[in-house]
C-alpha atoms as a PDB file:
ATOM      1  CA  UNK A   1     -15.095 -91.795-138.927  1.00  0.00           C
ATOM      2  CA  UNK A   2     -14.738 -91.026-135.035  1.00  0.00           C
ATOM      3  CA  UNK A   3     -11.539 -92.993-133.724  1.00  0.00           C
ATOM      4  CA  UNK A   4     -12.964 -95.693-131.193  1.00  0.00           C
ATOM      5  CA  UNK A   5     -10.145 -95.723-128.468  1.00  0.00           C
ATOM      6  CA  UNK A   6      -7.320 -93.742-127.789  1.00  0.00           C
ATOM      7  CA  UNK A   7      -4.230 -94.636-129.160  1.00  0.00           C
ATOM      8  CA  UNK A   8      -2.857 -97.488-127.563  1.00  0.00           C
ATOM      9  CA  UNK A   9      -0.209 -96.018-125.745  1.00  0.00           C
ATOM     10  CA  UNK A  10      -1.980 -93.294-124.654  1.00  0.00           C
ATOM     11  CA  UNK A  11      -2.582 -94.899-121.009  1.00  0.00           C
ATOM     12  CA  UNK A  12       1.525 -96.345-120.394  1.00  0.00           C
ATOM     13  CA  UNK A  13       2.340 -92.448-121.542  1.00  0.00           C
ATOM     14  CA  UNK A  14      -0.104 -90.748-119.516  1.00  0.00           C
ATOM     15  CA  UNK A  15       1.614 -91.806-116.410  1.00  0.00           C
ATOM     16  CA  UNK A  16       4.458 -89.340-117.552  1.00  0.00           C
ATOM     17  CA  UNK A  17       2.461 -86.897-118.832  1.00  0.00           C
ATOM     18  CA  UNK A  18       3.809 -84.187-116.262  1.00  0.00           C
ATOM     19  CA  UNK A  19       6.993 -84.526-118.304  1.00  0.00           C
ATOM     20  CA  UNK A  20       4.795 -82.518-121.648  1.00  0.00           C
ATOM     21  CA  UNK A  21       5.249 -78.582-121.649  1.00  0.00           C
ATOM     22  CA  UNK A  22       8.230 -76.342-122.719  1.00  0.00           C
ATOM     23  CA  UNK A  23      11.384 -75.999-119.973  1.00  0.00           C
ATOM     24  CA  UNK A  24      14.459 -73.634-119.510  1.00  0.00           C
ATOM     25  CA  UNK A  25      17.159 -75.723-117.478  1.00  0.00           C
ATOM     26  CA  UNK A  26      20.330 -74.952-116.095  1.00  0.00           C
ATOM     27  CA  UNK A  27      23.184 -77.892-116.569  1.00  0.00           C
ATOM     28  CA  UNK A  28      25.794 -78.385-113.505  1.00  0.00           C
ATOM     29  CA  UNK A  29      28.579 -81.255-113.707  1.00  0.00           C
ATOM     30  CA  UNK A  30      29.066 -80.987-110.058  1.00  0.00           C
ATOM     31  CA  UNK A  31      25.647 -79.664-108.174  1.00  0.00           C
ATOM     32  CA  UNK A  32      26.127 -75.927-106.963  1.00  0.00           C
ATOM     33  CA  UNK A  33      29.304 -75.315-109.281  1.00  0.00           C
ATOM     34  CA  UNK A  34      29.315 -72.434-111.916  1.00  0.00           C
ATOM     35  CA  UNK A  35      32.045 -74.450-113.560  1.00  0.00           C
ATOM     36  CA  UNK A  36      31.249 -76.140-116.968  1.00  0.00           C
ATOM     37  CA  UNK A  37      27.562 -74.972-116.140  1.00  0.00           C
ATOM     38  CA  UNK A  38      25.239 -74.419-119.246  1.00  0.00           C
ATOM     39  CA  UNK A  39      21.877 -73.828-120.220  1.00  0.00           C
ATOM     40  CA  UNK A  40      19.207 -74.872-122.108  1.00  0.00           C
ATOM     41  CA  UNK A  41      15.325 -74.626-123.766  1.00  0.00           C
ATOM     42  CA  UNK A  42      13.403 -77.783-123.690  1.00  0.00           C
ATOM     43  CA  UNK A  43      10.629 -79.040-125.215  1.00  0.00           C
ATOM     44  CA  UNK A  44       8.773 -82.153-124.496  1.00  0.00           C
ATOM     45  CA  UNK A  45       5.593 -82.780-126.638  1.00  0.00           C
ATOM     46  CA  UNK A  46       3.087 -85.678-127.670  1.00  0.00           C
ATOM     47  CA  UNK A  47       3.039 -87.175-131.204  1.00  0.00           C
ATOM     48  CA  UNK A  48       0.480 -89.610-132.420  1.00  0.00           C
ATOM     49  CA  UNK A  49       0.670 -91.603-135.073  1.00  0.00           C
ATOM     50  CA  UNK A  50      -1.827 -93.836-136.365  1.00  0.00           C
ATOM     51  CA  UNK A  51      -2.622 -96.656-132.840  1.00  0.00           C
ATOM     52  CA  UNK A  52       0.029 -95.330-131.185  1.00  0.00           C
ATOM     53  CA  UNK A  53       1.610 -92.455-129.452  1.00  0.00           C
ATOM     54  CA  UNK A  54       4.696 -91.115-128.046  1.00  0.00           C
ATOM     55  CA  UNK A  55       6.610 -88.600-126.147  1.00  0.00           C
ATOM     56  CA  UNK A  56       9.343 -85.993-128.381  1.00  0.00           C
ATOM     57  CA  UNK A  57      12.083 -84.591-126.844  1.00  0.00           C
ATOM     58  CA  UNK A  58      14.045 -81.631-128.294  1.00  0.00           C
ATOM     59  CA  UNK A  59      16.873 -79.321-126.934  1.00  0.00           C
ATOM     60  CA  UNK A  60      19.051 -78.016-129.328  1.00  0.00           C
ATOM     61  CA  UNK A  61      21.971 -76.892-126.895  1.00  0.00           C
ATOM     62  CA  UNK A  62      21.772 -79.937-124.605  1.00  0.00           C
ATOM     63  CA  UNK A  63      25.352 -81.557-123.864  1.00  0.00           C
ATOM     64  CA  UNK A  64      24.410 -85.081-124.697  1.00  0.00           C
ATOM     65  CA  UNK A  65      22.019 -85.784-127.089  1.00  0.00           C
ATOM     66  CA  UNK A  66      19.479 -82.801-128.976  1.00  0.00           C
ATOM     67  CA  UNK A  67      15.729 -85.115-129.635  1.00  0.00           C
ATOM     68  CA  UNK A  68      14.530 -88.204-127.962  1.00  0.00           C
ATOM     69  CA  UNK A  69      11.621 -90.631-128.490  1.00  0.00           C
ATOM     70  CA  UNK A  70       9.965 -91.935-125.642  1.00  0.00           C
ATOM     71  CA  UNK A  71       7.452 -94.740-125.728  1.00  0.00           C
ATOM     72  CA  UNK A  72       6.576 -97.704-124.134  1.00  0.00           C
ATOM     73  CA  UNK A  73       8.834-100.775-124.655  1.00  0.00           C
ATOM     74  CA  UNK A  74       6.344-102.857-126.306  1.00  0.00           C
ATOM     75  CA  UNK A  75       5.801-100.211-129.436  1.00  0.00           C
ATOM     76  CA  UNK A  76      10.051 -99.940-129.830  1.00  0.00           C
ATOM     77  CA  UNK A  77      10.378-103.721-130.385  1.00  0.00           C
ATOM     78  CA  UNK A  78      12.361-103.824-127.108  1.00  0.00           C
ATOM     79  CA  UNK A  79      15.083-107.123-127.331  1.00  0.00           C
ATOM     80  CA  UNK A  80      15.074-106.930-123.810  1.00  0.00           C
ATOM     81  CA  UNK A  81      13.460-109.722-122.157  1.00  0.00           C
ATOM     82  CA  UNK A  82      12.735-108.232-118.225  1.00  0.00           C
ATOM     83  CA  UNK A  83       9.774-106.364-117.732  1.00  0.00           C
ATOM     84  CA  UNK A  84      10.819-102.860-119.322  1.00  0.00           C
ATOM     85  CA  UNK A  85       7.977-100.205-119.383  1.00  0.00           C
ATOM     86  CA  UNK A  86       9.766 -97.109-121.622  1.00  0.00           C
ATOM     87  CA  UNK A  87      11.996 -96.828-124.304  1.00  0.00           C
ATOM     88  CA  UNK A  88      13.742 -93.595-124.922  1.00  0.00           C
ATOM     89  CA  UNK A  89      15.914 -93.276-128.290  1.00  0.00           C
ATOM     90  CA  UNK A  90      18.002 -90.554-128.037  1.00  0.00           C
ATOM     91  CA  UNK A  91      19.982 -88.751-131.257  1.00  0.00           C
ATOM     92  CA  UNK A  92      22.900 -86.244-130.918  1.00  0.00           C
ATOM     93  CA  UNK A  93      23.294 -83.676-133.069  1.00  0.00           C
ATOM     94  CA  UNK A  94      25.455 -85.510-135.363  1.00  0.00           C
ATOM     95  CA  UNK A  95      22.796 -88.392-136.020  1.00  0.00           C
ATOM     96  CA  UNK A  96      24.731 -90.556-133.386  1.00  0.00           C
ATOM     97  CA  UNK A  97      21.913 -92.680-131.682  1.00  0.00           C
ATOM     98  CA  UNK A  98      21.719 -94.207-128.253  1.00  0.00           C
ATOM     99  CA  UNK A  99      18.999 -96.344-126.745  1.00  0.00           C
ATOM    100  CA  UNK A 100      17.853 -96.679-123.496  1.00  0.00           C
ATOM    101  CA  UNK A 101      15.167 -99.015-121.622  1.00  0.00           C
ATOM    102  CA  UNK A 102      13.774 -98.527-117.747  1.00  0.00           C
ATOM    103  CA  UNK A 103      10.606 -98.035-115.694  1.00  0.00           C
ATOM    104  CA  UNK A 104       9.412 -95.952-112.968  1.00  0.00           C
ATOM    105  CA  UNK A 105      10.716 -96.360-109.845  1.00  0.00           C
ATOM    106  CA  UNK A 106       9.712 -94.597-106.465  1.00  0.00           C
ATOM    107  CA  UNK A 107       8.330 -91.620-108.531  1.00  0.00           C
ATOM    108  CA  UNK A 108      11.435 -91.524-110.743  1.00  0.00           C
ATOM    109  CA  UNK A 109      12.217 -92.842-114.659  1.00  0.00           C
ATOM    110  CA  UNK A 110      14.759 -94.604-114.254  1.00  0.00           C
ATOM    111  CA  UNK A 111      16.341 -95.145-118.002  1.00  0.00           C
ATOM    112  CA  UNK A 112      19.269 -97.800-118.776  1.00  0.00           C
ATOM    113  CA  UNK A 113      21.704 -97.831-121.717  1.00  0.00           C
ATOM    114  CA  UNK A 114      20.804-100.644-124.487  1.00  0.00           C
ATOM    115  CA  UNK A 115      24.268-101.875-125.760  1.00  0.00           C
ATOM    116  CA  UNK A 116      23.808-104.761-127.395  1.00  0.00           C
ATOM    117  CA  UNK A 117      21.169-105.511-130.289  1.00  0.00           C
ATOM    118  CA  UNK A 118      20.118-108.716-131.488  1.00  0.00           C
ATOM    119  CA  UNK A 119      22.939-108.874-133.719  1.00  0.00           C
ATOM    120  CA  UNK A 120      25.511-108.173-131.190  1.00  0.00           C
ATOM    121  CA  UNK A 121      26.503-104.765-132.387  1.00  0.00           C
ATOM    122  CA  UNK A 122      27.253-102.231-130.294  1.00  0.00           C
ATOM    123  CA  UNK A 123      23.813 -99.889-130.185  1.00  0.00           C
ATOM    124  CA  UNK A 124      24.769 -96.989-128.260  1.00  0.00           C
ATOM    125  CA  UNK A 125      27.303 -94.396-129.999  1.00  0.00           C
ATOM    126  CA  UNK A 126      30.349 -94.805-126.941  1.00  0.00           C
ATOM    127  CA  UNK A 127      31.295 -93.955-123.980  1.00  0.00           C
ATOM    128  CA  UNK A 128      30.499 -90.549-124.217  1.00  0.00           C
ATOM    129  CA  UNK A 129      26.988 -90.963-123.879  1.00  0.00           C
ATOM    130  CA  UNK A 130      25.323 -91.753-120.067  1.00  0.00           C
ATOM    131  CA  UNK A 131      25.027 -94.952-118.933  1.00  0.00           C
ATOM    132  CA  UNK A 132      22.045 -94.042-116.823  1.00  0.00           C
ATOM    133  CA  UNK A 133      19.246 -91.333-116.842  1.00  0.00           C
ATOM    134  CA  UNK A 134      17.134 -90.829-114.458  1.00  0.00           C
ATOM    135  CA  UNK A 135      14.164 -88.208-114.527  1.00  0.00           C
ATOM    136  CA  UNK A 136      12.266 -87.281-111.916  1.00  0.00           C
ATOM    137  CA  UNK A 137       9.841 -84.134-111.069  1.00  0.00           C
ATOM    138  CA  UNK A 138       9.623 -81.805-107.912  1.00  0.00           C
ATOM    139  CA  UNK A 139       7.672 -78.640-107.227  1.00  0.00           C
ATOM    140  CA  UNK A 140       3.715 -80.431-108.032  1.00  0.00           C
ATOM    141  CA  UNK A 141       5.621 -81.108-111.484  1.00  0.00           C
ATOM    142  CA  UNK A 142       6.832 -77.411-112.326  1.00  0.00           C
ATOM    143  CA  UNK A 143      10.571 -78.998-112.257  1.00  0.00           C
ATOM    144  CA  UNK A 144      12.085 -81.332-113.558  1.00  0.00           C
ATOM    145  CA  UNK A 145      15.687 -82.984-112.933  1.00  0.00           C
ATOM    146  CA  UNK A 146      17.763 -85.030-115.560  1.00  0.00           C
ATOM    147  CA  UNK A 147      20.710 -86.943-114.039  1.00  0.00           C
ATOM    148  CA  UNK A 148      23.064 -88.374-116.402  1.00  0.00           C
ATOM    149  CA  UNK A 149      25.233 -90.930-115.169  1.00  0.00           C
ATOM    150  CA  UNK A 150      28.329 -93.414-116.284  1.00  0.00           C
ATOM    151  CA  UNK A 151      29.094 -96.913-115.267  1.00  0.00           C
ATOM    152  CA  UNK A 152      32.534 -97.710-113.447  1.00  0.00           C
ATOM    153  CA  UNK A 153      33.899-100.150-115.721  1.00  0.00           C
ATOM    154  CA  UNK A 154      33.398-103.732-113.961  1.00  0.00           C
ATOM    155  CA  UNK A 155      31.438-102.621-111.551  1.00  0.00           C
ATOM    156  CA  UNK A 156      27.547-102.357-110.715  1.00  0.00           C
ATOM    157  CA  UNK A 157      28.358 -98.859-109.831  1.00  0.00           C
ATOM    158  CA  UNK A 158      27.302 -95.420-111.418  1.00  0.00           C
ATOM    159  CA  UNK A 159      28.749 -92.154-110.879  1.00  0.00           C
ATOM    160  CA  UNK A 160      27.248 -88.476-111.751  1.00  0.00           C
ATOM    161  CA  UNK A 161      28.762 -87.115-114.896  1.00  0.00           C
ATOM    162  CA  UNK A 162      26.275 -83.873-114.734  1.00  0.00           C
ATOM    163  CA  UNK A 163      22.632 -83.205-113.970  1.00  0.00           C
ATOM    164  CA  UNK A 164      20.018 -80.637-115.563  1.00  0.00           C
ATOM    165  CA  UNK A 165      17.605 -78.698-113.516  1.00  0.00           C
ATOM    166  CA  UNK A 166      14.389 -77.335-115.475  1.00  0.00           C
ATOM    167  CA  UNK A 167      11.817 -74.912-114.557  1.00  0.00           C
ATOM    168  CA  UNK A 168       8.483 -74.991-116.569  1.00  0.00           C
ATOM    169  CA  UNK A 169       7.771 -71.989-118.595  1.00  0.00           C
ATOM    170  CA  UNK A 170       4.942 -69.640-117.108  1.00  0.00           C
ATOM    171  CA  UNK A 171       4.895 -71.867-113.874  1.00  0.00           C
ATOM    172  CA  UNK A 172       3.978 -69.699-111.087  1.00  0.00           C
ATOM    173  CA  UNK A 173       5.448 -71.093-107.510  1.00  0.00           C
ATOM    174  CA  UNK A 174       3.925 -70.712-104.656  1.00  0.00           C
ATOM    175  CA  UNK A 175       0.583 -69.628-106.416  1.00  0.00           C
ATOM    176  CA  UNK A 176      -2.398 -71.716-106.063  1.00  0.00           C
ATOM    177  CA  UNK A 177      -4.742 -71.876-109.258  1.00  0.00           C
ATOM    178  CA  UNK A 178      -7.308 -74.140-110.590  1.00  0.00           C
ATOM    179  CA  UNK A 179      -5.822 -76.150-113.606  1.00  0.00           C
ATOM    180  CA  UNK A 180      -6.917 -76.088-117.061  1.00  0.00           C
ATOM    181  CA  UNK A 181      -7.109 -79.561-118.849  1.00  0.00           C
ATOM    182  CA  UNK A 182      -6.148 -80.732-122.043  1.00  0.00           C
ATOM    183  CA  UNK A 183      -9.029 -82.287-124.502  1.00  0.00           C
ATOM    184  CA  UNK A 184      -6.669 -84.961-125.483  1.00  0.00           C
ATOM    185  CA  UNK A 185      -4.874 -86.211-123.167  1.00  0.00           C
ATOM    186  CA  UNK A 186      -5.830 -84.711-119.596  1.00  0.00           C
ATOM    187  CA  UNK A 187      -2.556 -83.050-118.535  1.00  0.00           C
ATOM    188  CA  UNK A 188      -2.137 -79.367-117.825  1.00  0.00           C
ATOM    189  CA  UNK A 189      -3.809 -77.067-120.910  1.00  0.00           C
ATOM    190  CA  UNK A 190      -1.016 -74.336-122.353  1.00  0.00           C
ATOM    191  CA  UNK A 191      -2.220 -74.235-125.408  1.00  0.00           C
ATOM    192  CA  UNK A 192      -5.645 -72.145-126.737  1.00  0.00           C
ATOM    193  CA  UNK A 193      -7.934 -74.142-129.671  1.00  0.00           C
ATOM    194  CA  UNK A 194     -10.979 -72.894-130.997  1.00  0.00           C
ATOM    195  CA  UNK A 195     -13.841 -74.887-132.733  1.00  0.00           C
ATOM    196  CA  UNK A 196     -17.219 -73.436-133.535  1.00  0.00           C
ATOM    197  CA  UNK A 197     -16.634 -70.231-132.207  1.00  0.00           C
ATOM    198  CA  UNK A 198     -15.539 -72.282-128.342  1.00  0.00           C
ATOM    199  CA  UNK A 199     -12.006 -72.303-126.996  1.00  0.00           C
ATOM    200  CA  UNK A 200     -10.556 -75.073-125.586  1.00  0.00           C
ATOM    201  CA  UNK A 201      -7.216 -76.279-124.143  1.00  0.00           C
ATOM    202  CA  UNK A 202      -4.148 -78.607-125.495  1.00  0.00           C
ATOM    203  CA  UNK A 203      -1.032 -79.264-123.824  1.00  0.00           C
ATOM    204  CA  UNK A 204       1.353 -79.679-126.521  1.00  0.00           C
ATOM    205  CA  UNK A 205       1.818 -78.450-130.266  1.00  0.00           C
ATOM    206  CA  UNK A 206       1.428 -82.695-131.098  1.00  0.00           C
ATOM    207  CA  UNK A 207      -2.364 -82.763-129.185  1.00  0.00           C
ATOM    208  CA  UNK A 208      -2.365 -79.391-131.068  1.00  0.00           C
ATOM    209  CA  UNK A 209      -2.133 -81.036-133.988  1.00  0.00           C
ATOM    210  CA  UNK A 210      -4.549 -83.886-133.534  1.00  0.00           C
ATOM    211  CA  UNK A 211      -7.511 -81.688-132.527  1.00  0.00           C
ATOM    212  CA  UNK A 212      -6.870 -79.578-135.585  1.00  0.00           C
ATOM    213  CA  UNK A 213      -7.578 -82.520-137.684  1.00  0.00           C
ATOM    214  CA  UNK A 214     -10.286 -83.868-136.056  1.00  0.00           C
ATOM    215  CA  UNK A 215     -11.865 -81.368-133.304  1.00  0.00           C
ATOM    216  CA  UNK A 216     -14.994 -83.552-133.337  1.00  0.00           C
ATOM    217  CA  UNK A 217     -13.721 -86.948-132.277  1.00  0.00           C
ATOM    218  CA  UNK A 218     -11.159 -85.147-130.034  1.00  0.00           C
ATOM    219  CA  UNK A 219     -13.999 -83.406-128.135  1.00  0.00           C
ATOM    220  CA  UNK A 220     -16.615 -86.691-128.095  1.00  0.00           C
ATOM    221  CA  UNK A 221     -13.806 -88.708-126.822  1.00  0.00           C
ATOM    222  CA  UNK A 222     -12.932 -86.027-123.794  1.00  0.00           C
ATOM    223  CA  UNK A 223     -17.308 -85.876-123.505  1.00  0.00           C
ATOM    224  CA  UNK A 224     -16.940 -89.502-122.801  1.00  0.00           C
ATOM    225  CA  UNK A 225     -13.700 -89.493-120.188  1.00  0.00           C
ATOM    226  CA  UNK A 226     -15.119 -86.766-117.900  1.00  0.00           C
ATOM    227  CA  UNK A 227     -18.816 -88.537-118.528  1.00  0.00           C
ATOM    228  CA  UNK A 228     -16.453 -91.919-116.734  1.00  0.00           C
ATOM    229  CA  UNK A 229     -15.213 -89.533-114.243  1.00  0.00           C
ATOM    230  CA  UNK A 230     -18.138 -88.663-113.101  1.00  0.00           C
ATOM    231  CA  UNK A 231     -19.587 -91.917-112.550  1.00  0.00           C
ATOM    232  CA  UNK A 232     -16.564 -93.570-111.131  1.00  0.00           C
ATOM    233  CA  UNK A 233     -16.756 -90.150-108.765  1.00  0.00           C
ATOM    234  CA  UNK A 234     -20.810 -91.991-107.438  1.00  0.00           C
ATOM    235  CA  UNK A 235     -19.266 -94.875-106.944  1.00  0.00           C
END
């Protein structure tokens, strides 16, 4: 049977969804020094899963942690009691977690370290990790910069411990050009799909995945949204 709605994430994500697409990035500890600089290949991608959805991060030669889940605070079970929108848990490449909670502010994620759970136990795997990370995209979303931060202990305080700049692979700057939208979720289509001999457009191997396993209620859904758009566009 044809899914109904979305999944219910779908619209808290959505707001991000610049953040879904594959990234090369170039790590500084102090901006414009060559000195402890690295680099790295990024991927950011959609996953569904039953009612709900979220973002996956993975970067195998990042310096602080190599996957993250992203999703709206509700769907981790956030403890936290303020009005959180995301949740990001992040895992190094030892298994070490850390947890993080923020929302968006002035066009930037801003992302807190978790360290306390409801049974008092330390969540977050030390002091190594950041304190704060704080994402935010330039360039009509073909970068992206990560700042990692640490707290000063006793203090309100947070100093840069390194940042990474991404570019988006295949983004053209300076060029102009129509964009192609995904079926599933509306972002920027990267990513060919075929179904009954017609090609359409995903922007992730996760909306990859969904249309492959259900092409029809992928494409009556997206009939529907532009079918809204076009109405709301009378109005």
């Amino acid at each position: 049977d044809r899914r109904e709605t979305p999944p219910r994430d779908l619209g808290a994500l959505s707001e991000l969804q610049p953040y879904i697409g594959q990234w090369r990035g170039v790590g500084q500890v102090r901006r414009g020094s060559s000195q402890g600089a690295w680099t790295e290949k990024a991927d950011w991608v959609w996953k569904f899963n039953n009612d709900s959805a979220r973002f996956v991060f993975h970067s195998p030669d990042a310096k602080y942690f190599t996957s993250a889940e992203l999703t709206t605070a509700a769907t981790a079970n956030s403890t936290s009691k303020d009005n959180v929108a995301f949740a990001l848990k992040a895992t190094d490449e030892d298994g070490h977690a850390a947890r993080y909670e923020g929302h968006v502010e002035d066009d930037r994620l801003v992302l807190l370290a978790d360290t306390k759970r409801e049974d008092g136990e330390a969540e977050n795997s030390g002091s190594s990790w950041p304190a704060r990370i704080t994402i935010r995209q330039v360039a009509g979303g073909d970068r992206m910069l990560m700042l990692y931060e640490r707290q000063i202990a006793g203090s309100d305080r947070f100093v840069r411990m390194s940042e990474v700049g991404y570019t988006r692979v295949g983004s053209q700057f300076g060029q102009g050009s129509t964009m192609i939208e995904c079926v599933v979720t509306g972002g920027k289509g990267t990513i060919p799909v075929t179904h009954n001999g017609k090609t359409y457009y995903v922007c992730c191997s996760g909306c990859r995945d969904l249309f492959n396993e259900d092409p029809e209620s992928v494409l009556a859904e997206y009939a529907e949204r532009k079918a809204k758009e076009r109405e709301e566009a009378k109005q």
